[in-house]
N, C-alpha and C. Protein backbone atom coordinates (compact mmCIF):
# COMPACT_ATOMS: atom_id res chain seq x y z
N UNK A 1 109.60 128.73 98.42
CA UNK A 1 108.93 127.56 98.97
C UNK A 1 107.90 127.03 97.98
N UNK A 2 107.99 125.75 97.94
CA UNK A 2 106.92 124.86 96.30
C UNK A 2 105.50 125.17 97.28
N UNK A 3 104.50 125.01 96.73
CA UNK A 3 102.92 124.67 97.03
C UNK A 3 102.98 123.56 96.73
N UNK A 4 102.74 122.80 97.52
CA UNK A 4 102.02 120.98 96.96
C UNK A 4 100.82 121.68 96.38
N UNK A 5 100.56 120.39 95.52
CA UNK A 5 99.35 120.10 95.39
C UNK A 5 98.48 120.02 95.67
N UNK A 6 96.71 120.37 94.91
CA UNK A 6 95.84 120.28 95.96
C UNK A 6 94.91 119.08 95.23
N UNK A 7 94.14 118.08 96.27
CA UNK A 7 93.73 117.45 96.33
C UNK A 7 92.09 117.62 96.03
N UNK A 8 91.10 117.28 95.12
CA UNK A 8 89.70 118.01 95.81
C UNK A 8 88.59 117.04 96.14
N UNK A 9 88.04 117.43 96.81
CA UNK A 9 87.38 116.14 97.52
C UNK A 9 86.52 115.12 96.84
N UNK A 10 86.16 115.68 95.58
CA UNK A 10 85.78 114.75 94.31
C UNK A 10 86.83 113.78 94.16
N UNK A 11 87.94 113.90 94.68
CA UNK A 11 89.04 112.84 94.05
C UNK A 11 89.28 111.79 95.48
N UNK A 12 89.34 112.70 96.75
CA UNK A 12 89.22 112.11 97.89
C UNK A 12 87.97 110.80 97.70
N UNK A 13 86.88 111.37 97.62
CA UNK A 13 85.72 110.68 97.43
C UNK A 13 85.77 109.30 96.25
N UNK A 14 86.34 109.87 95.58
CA UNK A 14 86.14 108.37 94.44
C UNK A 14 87.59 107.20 94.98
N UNK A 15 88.38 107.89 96.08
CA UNK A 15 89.67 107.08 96.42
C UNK A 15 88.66 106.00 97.84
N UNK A 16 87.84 106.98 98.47
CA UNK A 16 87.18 106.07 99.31
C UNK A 16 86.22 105.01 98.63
N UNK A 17 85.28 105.07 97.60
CA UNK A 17 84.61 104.20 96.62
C UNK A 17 85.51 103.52 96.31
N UNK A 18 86.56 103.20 95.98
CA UNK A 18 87.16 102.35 95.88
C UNK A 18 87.77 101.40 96.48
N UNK A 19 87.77 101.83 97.66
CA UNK A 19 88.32 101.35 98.87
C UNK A 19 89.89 101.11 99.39
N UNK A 20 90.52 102.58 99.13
CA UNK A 20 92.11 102.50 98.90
C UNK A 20 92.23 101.91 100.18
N UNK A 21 92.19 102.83 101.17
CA UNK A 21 92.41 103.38 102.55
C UNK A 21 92.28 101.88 103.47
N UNK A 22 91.37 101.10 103.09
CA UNK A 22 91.00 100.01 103.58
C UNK A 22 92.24 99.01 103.31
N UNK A 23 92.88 99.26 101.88
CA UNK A 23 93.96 98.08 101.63
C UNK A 23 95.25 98.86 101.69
N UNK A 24 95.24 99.53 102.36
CA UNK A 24 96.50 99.90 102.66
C UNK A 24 97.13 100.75 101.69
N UNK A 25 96.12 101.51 100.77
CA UNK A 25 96.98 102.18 99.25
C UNK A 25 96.47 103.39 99.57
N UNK A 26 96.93 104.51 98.64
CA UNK A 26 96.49 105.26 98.27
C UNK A 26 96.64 105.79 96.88
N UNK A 27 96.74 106.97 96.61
CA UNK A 27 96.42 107.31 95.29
C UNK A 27 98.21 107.78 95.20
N UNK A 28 98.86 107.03 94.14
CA UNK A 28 100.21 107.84 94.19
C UNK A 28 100.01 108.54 92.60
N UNK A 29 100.97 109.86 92.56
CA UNK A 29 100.83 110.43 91.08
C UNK A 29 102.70 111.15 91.17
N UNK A 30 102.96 110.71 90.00
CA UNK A 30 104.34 110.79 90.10
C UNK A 30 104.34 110.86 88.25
N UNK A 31 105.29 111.98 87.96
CA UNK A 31 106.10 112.49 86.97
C UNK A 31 107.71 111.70 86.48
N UNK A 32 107.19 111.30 85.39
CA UNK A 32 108.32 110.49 84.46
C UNK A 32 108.53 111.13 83.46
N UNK A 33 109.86 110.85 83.02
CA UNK A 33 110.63 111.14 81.57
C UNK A 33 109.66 110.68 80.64
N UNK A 34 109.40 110.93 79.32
CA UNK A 34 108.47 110.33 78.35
C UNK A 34 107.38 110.33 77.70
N UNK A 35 106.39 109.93 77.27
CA UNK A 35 105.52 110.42 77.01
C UNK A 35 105.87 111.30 75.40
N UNK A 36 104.53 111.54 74.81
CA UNK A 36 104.53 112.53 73.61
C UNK A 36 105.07 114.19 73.97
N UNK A 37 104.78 114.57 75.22
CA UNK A 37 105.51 115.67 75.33
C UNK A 37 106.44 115.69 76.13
N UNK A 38 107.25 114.79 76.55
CA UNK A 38 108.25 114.94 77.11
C UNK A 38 108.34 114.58 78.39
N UNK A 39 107.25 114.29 79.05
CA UNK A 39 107.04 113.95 80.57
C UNK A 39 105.57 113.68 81.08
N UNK A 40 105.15 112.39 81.22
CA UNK A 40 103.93 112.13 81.61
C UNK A 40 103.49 111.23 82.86
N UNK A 41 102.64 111.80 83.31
CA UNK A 41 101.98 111.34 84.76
C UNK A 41 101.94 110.25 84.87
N UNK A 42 102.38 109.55 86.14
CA UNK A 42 101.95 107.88 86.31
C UNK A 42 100.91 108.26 87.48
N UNK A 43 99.96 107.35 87.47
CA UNK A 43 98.88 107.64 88.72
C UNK A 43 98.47 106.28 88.86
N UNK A 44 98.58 105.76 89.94
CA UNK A 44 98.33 104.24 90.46
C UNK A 44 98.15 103.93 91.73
N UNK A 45 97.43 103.35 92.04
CA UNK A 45 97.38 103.05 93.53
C UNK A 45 98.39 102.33 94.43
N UNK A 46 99.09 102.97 95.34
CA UNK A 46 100.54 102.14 95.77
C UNK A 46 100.17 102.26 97.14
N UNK A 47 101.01 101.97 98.02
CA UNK A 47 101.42 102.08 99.37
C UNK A 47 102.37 103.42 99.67
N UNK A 48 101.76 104.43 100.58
CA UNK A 48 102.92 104.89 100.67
C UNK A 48 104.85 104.83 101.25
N UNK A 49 105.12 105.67 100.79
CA UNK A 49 106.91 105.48 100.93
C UNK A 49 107.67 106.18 101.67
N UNK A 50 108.88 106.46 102.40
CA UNK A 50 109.00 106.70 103.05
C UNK A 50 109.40 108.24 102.55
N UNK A 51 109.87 108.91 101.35
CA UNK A 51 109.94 110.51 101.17
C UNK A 51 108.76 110.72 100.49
N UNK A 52 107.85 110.14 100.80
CA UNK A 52 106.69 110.83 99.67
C UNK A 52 106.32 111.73 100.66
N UNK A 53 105.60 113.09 100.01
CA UNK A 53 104.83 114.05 100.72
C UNK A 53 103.12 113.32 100.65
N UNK A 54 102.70 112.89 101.73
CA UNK A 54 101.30 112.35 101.76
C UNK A 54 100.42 113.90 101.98
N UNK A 55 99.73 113.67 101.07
CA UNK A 55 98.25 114.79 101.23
C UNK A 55 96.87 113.43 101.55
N UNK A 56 96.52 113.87 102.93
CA UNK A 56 95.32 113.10 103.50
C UNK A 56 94.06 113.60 103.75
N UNK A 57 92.63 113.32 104.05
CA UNK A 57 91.53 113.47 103.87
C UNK A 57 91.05 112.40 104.22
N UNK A 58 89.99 112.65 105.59
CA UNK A 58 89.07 111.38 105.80
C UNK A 58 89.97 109.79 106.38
N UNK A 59 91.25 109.91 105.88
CA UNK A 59 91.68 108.51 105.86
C UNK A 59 92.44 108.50 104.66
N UNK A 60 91.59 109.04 103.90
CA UNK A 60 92.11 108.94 102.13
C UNK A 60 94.03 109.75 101.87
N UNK A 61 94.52 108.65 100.91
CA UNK A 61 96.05 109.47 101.07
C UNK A 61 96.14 109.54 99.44
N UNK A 62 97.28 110.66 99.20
CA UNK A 62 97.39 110.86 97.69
C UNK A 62 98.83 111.09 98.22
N UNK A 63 99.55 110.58 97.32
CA UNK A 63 101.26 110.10 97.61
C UNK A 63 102.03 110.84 96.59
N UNK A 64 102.92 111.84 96.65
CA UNK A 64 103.92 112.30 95.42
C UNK A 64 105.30 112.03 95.89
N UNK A 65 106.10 111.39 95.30
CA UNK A 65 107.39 111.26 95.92
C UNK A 65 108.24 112.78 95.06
N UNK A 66 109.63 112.51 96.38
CA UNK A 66 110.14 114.05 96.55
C UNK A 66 110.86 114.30 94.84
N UNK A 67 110.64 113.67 94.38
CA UNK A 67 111.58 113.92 92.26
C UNK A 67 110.29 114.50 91.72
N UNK A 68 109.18 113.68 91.96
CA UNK A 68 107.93 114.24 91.24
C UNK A 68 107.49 115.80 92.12
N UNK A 69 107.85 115.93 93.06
CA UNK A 69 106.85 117.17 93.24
C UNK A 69 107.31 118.55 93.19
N UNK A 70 108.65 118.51 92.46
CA UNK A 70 108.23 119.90 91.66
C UNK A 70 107.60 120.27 90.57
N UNK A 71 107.20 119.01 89.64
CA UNK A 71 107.20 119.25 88.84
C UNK A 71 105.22 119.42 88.77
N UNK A 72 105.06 118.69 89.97
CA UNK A 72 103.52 119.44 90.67
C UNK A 72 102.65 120.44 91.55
N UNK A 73 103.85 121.16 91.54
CA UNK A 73 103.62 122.60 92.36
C UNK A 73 102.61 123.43 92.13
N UNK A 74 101.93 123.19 93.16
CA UNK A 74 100.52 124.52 92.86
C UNK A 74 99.24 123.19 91.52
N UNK A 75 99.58 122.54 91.59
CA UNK A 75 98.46 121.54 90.46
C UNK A 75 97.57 120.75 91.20
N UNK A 76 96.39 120.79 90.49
CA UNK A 76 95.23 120.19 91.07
C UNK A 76 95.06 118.98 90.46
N UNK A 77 94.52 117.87 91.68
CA UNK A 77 94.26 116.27 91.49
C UNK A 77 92.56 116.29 91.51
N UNK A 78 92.31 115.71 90.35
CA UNK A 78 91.10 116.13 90.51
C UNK A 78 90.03 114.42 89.97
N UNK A 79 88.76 113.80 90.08
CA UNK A 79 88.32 112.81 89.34
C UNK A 79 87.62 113.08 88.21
N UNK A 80 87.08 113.06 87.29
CA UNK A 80 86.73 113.61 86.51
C UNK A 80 85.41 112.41 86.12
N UNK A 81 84.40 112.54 85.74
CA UNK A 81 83.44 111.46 85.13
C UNK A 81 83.02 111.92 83.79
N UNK A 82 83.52 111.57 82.84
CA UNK A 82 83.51 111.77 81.27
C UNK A 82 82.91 111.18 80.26
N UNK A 83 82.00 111.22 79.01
CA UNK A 83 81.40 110.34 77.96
C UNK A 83 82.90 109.37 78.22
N UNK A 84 84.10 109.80 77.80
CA UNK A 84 85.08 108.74 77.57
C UNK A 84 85.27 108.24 78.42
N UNK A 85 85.17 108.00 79.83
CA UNK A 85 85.20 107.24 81.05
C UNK A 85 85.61 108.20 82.45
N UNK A 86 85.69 107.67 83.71
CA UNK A 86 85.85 108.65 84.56
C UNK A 86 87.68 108.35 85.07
N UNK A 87 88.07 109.22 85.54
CA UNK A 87 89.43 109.13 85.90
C UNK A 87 90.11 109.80 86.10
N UNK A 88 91.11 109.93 86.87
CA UNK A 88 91.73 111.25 87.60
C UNK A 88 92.76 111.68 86.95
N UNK A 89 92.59 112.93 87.41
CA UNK A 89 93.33 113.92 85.91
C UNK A 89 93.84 115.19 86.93
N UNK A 90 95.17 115.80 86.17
CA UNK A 90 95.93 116.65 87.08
C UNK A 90 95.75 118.15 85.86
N UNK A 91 95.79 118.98 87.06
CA UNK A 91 95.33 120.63 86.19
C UNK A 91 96.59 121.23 86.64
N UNK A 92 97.49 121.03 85.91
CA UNK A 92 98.66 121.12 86.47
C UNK A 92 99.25 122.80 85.71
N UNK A 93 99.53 123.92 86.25
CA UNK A 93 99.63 125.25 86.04
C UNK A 93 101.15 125.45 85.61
N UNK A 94 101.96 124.61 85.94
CA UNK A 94 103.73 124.32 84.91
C UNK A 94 103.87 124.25 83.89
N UNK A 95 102.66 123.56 83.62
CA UNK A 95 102.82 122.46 82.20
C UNK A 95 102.26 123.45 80.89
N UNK A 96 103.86 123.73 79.83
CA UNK A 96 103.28 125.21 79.02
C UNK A 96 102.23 123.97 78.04
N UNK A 97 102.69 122.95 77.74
CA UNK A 97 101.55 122.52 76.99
C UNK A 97 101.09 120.82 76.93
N UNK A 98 100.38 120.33 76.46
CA UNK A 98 100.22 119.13 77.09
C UNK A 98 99.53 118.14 75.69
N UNK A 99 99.69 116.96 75.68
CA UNK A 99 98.62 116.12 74.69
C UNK A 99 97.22 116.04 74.29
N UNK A 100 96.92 115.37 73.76
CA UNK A 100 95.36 115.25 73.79
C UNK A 100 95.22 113.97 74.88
N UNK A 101 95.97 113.23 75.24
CA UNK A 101 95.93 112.01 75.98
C UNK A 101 95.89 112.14 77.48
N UNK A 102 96.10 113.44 77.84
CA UNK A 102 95.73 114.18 79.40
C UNK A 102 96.74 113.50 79.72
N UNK A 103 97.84 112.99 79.75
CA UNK A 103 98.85 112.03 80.68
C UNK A 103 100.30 112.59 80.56
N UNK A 104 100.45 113.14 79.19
CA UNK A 104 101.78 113.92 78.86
C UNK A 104 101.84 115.27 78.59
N UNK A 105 103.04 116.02 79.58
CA UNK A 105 103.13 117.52 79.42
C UNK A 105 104.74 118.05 78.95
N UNK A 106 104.38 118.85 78.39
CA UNK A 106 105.75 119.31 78.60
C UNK A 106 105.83 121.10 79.66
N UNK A 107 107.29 121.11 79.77
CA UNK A 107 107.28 122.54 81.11
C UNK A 107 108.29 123.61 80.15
């Protein structure tokens, strides 16, 4: 059996500052072909869909559809506030190695 993902409330929290929940979005994060190592994160605010696994909080939704979430099993969604800017970033425990660009991994 996979572990979804976990969500942490630092990330919940910056999805309400933004005001997903209000327009009808939430936080989707979904795994594509590409990238420098071979496969990198899309993370955007969408609507959810009808096979996505929704992880909720408060109101707040974070969306993985069913292709992306093995490849996020057991990985943390997290916001991050950085000298280089703030933005949500996945600690993903699959991934044997990853870029300097935080967006592409390979497994």
């Amino acid at each position: 059996m996979q572990l979804p993902p976990k969500v942490t409330d630092r990330a919940y929290e910056r999805l309400a500052e933004i005001g997903a929940a209000e327009n009808g979005q939430g936080l989707r994060v979904a795994v594509e072909g590409g990238g420098c190592s071979g496969f990198q994160y899309e993370i955007k605010l969408d609507a959810p869909a009808e096979d996505d696994l929704v992880l909720e909080s408060n109101g707040e939704k974070v969306m993985v559809d069913s292709v992306s979430l093995p490849f996020l099993e057991n990985a943390v969604i997290d916001f991050t506030e950085e000298l280089i800017g703030a933005r949500f970033v996945i600690e993903n425990p699959n991934a044997t190695s990853a870029c300097g660009c935080g967006t592409s991994f390979s497994m």
